[in-house]
PDB file of N, CA and C in Angstrom:
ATOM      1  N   UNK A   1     -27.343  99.390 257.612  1.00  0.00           N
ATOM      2  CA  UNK A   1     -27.250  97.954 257.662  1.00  0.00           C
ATOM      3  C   UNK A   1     -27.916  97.454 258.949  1.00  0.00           C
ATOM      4  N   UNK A   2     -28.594  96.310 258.593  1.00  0.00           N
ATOM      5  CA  UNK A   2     -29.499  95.742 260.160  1.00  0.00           C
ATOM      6  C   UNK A   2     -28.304  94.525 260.449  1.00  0.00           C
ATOM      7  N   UNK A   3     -28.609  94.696 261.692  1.00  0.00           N
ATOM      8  CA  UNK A   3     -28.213  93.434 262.402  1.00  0.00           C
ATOM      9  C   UNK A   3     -28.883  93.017 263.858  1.00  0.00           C
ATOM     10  N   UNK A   4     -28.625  91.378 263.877  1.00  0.00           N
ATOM     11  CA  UNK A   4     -29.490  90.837 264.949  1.00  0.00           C
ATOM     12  C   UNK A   4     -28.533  90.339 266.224  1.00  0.00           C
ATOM     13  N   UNK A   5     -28.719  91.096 267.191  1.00  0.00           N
ATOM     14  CA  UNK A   5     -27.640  91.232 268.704  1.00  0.00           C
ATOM     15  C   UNK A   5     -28.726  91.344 269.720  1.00  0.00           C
ATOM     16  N   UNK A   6     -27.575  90.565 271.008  1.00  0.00           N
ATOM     17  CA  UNK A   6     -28.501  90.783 271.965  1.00  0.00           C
ATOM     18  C   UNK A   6     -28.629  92.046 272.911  1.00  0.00           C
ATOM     19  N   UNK A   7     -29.739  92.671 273.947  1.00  0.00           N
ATOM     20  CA  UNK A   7     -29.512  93.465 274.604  1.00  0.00           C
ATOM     21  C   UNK A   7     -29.768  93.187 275.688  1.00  0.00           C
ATOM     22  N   UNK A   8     -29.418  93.718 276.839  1.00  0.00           N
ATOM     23  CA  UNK A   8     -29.653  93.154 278.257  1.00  0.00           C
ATOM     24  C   UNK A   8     -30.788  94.245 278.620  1.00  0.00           C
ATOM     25  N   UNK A   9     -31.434  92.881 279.604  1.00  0.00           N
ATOM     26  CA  UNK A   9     -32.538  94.036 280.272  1.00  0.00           C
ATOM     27  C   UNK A   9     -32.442  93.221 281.398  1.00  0.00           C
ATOM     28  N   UNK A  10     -33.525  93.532 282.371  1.00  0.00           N
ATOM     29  CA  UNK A  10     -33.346  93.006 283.775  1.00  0.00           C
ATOM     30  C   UNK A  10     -33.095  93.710 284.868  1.00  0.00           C
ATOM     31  N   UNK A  11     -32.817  93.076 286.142  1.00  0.00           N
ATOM     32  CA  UNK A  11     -32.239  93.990 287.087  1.00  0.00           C
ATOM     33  C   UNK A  11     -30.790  93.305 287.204  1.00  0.00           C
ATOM     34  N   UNK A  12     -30.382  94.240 288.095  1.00  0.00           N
ATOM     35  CA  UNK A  12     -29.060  94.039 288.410  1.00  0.00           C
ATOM     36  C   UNK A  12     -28.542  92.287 288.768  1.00  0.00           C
ATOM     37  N   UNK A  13     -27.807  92.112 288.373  1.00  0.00           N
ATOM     38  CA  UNK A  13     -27.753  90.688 288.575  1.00  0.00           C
ATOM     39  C   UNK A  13     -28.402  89.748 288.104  1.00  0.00           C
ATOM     40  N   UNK A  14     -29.533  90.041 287.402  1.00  0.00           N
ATOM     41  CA  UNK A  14     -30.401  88.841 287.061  1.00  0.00           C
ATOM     42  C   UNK A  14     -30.585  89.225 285.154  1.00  0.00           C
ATOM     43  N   UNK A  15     -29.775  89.198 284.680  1.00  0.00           N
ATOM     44  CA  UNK A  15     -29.761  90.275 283.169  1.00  0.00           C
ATOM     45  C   UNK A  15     -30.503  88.869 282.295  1.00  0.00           C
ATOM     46  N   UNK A  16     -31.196  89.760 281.827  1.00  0.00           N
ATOM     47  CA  UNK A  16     -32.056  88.368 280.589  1.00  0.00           C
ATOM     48  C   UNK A  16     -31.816  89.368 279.441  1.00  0.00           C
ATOM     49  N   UNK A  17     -30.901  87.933 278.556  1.00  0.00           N
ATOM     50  CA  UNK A  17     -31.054  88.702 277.095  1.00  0.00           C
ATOM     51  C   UNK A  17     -32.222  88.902 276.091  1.00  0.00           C
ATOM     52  N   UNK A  18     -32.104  89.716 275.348  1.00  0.00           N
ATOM     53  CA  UNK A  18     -33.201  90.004 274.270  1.00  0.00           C
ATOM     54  C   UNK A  18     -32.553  90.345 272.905  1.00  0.00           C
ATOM     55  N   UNK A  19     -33.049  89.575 272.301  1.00  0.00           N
ATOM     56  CA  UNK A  19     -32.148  89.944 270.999  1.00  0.00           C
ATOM     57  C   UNK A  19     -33.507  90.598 269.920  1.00  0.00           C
ATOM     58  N   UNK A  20     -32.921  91.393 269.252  1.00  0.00           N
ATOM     59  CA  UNK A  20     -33.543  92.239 268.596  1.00  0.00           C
ATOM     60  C   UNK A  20     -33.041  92.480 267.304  1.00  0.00           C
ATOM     61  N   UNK A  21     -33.361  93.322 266.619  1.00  0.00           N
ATOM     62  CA  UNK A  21     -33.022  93.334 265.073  1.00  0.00           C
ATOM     63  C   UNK A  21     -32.875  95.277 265.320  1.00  0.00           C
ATOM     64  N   UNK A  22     -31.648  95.733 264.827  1.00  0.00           N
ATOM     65  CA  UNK A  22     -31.922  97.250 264.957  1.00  0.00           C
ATOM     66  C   UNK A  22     -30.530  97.437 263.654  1.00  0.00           C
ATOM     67  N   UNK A  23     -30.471  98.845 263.694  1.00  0.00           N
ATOM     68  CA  UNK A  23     -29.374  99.456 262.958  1.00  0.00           C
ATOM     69  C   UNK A  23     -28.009  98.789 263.622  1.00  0.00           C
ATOM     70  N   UNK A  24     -26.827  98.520 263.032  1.00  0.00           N
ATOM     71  CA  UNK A  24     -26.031  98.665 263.177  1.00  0.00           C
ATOM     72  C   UNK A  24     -25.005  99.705 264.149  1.00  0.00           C
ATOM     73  N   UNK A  25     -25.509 100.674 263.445  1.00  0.00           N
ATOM     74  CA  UNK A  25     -25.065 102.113 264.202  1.00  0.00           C
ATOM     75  C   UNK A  25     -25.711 102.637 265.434  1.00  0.00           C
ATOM     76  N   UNK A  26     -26.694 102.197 265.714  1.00  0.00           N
ATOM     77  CA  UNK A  26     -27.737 102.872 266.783  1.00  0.00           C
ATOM     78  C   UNK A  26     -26.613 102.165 268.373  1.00  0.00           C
ATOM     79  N   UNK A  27     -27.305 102.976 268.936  1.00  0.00           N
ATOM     80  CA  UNK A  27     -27.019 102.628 270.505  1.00  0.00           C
ATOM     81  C   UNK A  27     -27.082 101.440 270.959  1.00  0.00           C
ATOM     82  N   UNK A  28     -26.461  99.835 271.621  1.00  0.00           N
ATOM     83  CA  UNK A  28     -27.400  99.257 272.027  1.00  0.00           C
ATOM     84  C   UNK A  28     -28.929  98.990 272.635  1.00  0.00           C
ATOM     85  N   UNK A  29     -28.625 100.475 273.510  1.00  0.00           N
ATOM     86  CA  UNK A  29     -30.094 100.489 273.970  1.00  0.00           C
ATOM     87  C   UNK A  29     -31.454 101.304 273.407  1.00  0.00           C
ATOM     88  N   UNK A  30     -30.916 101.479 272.500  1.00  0.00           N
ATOM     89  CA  UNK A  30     -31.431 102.356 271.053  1.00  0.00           C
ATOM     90  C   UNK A  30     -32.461 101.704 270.822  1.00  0.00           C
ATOM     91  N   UNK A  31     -33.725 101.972 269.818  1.00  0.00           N
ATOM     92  CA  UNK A  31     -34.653 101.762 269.489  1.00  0.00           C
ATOM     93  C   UNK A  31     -34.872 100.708 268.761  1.00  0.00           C
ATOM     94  N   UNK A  32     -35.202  99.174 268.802  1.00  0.00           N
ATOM     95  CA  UNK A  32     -35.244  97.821 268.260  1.00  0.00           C
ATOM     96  C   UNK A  32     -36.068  98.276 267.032  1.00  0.00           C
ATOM     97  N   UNK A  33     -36.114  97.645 265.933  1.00  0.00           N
ATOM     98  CA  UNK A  33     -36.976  97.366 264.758  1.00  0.00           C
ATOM     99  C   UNK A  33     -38.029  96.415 265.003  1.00  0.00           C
ATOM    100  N   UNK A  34     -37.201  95.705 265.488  1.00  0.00           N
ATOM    101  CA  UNK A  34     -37.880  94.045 265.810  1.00  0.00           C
ATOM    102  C   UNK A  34     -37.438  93.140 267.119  1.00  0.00           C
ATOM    103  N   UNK A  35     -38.153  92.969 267.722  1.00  0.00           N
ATOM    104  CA  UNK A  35     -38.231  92.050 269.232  1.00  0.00           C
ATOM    105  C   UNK A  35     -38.343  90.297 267.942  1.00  0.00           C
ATOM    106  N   UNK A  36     -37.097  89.692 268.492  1.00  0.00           N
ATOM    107  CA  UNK A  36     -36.734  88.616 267.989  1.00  0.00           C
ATOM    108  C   UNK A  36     -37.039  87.214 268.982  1.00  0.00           C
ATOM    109  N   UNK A  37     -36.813  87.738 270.390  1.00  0.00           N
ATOM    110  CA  UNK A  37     -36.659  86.600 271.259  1.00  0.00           C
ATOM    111  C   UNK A  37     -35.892  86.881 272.278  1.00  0.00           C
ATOM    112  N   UNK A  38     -35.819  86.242 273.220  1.00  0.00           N
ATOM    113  CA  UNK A  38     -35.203  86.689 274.683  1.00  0.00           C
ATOM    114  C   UNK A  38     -34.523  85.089 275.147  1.00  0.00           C
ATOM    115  N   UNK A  39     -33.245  85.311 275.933  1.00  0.00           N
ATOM    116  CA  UNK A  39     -32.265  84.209 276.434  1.00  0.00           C
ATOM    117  C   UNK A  39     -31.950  84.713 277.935  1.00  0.00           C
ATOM    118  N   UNK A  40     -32.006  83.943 278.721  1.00  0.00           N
ATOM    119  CA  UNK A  40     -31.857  83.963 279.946  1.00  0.00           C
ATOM    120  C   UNK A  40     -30.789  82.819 280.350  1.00  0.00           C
ATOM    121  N   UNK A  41     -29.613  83.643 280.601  1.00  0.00           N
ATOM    122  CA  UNK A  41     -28.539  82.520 280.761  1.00  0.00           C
ATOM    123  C   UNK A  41     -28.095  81.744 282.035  1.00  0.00           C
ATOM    124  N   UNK A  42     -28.907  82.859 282.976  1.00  0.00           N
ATOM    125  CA  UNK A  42     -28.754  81.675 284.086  1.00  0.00           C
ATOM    126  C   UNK A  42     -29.713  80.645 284.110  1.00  0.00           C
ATOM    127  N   UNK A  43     -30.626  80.278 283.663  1.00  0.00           N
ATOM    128  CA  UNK A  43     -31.486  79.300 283.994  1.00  0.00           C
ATOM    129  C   UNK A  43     -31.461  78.517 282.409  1.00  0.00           C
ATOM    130  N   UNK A  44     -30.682  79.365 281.447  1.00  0.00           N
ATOM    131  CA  UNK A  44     -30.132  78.648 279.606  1.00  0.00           C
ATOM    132  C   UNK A  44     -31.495  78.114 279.023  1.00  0.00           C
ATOM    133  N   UNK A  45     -32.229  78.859 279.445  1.00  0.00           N
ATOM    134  CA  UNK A  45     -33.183  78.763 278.629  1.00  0.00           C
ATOM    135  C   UNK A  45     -34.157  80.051 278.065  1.00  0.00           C
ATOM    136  N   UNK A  46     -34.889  80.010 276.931  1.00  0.00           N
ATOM    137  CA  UNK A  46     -35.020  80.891 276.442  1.00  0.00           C
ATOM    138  C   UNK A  46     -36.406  80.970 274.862  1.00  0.00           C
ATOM    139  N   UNK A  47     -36.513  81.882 274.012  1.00  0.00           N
ATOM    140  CA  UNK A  47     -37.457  81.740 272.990  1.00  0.00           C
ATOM    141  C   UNK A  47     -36.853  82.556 271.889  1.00  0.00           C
ATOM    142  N   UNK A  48     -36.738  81.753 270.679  1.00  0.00           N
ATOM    143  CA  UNK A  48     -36.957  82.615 269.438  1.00  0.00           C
ATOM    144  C   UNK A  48     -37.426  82.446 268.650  1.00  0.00           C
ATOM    145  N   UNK A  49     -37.637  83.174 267.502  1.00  0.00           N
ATOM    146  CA  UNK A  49     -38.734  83.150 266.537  1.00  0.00           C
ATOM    147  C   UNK A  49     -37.255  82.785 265.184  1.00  0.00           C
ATOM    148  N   UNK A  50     -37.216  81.468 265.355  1.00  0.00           N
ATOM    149  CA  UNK A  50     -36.428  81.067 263.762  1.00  0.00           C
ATOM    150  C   UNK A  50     -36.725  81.718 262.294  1.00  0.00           C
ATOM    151  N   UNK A  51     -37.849  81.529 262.441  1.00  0.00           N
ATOM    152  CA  UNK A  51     -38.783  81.717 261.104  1.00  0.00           C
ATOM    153  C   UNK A  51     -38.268  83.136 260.796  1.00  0.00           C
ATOM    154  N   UNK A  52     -38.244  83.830 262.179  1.00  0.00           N
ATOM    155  CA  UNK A  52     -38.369  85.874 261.630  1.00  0.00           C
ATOM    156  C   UNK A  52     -36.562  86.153 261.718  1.00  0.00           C
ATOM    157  N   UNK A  53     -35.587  84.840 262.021  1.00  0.00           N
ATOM    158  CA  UNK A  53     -34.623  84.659 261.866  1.00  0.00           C
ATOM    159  C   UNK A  53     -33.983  85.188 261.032  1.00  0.00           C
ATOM    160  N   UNK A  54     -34.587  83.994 260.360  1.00  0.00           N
ATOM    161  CA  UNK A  54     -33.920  83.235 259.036  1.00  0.00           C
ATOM    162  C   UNK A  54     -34.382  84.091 257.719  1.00  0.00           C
ATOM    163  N   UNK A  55     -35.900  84.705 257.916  1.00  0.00           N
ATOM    164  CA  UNK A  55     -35.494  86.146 257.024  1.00  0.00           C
ATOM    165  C   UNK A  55     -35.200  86.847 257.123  1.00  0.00           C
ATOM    166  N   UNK A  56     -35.170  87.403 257.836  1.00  0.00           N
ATOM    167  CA  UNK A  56     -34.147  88.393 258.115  1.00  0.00           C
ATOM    168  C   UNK A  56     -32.775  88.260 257.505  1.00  0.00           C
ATOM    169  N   UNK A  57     -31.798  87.071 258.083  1.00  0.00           N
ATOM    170  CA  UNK A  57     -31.028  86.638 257.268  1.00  0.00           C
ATOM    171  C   UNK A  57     -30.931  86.862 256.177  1.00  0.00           C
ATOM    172  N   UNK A  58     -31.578  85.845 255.583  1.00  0.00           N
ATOM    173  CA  UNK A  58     -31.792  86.049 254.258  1.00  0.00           C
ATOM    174  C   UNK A  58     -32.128  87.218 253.315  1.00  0.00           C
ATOM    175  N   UNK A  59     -32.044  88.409 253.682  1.00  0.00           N
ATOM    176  CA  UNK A  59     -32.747  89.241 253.178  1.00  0.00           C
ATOM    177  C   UNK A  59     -31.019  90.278 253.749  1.00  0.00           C
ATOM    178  N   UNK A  60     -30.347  89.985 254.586  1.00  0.00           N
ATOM    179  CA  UNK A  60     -29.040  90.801 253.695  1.00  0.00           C
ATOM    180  C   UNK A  60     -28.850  90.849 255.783  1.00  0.00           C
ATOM    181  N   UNK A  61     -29.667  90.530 256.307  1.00  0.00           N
ATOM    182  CA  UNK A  61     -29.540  91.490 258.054  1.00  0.00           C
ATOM    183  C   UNK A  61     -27.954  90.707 258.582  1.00  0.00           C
ATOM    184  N   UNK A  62     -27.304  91.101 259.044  1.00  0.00           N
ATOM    185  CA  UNK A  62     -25.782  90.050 259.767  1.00  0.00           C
ATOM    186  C   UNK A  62     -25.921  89.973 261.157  1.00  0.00           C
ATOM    187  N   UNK A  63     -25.736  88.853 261.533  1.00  0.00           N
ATOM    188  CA  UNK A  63     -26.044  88.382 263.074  1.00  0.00           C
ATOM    189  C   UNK A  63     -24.921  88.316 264.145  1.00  0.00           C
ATOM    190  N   UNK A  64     -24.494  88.747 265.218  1.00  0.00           N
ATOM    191  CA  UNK A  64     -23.320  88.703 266.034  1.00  0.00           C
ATOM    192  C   UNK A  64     -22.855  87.635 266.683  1.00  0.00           C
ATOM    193  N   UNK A  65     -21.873  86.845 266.403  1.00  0.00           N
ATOM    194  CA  UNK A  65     -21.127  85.925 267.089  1.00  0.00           C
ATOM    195  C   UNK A  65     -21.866  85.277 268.260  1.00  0.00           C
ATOM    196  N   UNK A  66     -22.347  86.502 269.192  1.00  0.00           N
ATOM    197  CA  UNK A  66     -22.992  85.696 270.441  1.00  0.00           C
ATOM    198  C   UNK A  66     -24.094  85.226 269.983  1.00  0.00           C
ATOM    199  N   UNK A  67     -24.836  85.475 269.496  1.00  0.00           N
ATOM    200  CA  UNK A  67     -26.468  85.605 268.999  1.00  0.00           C
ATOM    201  C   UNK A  67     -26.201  84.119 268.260  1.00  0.00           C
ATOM    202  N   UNK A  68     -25.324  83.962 267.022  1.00  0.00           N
ATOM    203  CA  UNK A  68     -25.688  82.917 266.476  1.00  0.00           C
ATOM    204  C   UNK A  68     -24.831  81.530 267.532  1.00  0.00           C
ATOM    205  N   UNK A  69     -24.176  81.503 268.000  1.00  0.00           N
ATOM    206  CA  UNK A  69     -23.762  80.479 268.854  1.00  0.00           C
ATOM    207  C   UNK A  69     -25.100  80.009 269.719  1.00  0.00           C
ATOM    208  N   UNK A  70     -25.546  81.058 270.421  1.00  0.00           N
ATOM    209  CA  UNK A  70     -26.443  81.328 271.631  1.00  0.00           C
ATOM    210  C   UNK A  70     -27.888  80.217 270.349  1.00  0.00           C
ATOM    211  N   UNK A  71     -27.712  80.675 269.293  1.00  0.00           N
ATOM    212  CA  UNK A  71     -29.457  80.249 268.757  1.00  0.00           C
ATOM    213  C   UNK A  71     -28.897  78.604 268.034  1.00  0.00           C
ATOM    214  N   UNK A  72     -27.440  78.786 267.883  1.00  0.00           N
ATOM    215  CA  UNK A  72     -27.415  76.952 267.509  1.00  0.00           C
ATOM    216  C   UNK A  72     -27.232  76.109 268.643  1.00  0.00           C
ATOM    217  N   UNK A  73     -27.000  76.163 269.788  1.00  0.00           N
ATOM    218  CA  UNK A  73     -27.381  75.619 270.931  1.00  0.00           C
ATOM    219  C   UNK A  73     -28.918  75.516 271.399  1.00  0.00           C
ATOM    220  N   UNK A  74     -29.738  76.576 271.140  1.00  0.00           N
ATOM    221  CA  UNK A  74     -30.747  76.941 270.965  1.00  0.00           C
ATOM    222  C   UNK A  74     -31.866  75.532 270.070  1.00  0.00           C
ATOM    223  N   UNK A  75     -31.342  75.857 269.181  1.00  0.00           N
ATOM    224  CA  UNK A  75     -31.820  74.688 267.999  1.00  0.00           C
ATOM    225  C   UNK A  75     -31.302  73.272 268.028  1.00  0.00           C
ATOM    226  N   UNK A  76     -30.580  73.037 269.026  1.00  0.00           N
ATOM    227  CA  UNK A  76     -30.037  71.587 269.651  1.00  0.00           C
ATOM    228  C   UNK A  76     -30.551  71.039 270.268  1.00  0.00           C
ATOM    229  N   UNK A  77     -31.797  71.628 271.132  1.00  0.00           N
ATOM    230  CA  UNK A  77     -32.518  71.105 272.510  1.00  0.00           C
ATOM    231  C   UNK A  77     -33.762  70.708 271.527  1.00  0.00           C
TER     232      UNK A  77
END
């Protein structure tokens, strides 16, 4: 099963999210399928690709609590 979550990268203190599309089961820091978009929460701003979203979605992938809060705030600005 795919799903779309974020992962941290960055340095210490300065963590910018990246949300990605991977297995379910894999590691967080495990091998992405798909580079989706990146969120940077101290400065709350950020990029995603709706379009590669929303099929995904649509096509069966389940998205994590943070991820979809994080992208309807996202889609508010």
């Amino acid at each position: 099963m795919l799903v779309i979550r974020f992962r941290k990268i960055g340095k210490k203190n300065q963590k910018i999210l990246q949300l990605v599309l991977q297995e379910k089961r894999s590691k967080l820091r495990g091998k992405a399928i798909k580079i989706l978009g990146w969120w940077n929460p101290y400065l709350k701003k950020g990029n995603f690709d709706l379009d590669l979203i929303n099929f995904y979605l649509k096509n069966g992938a389940q998205i994590s609590e943070t991820a979809r809060s994080i992208i309807k705030k996202y889609q508010k600005l």
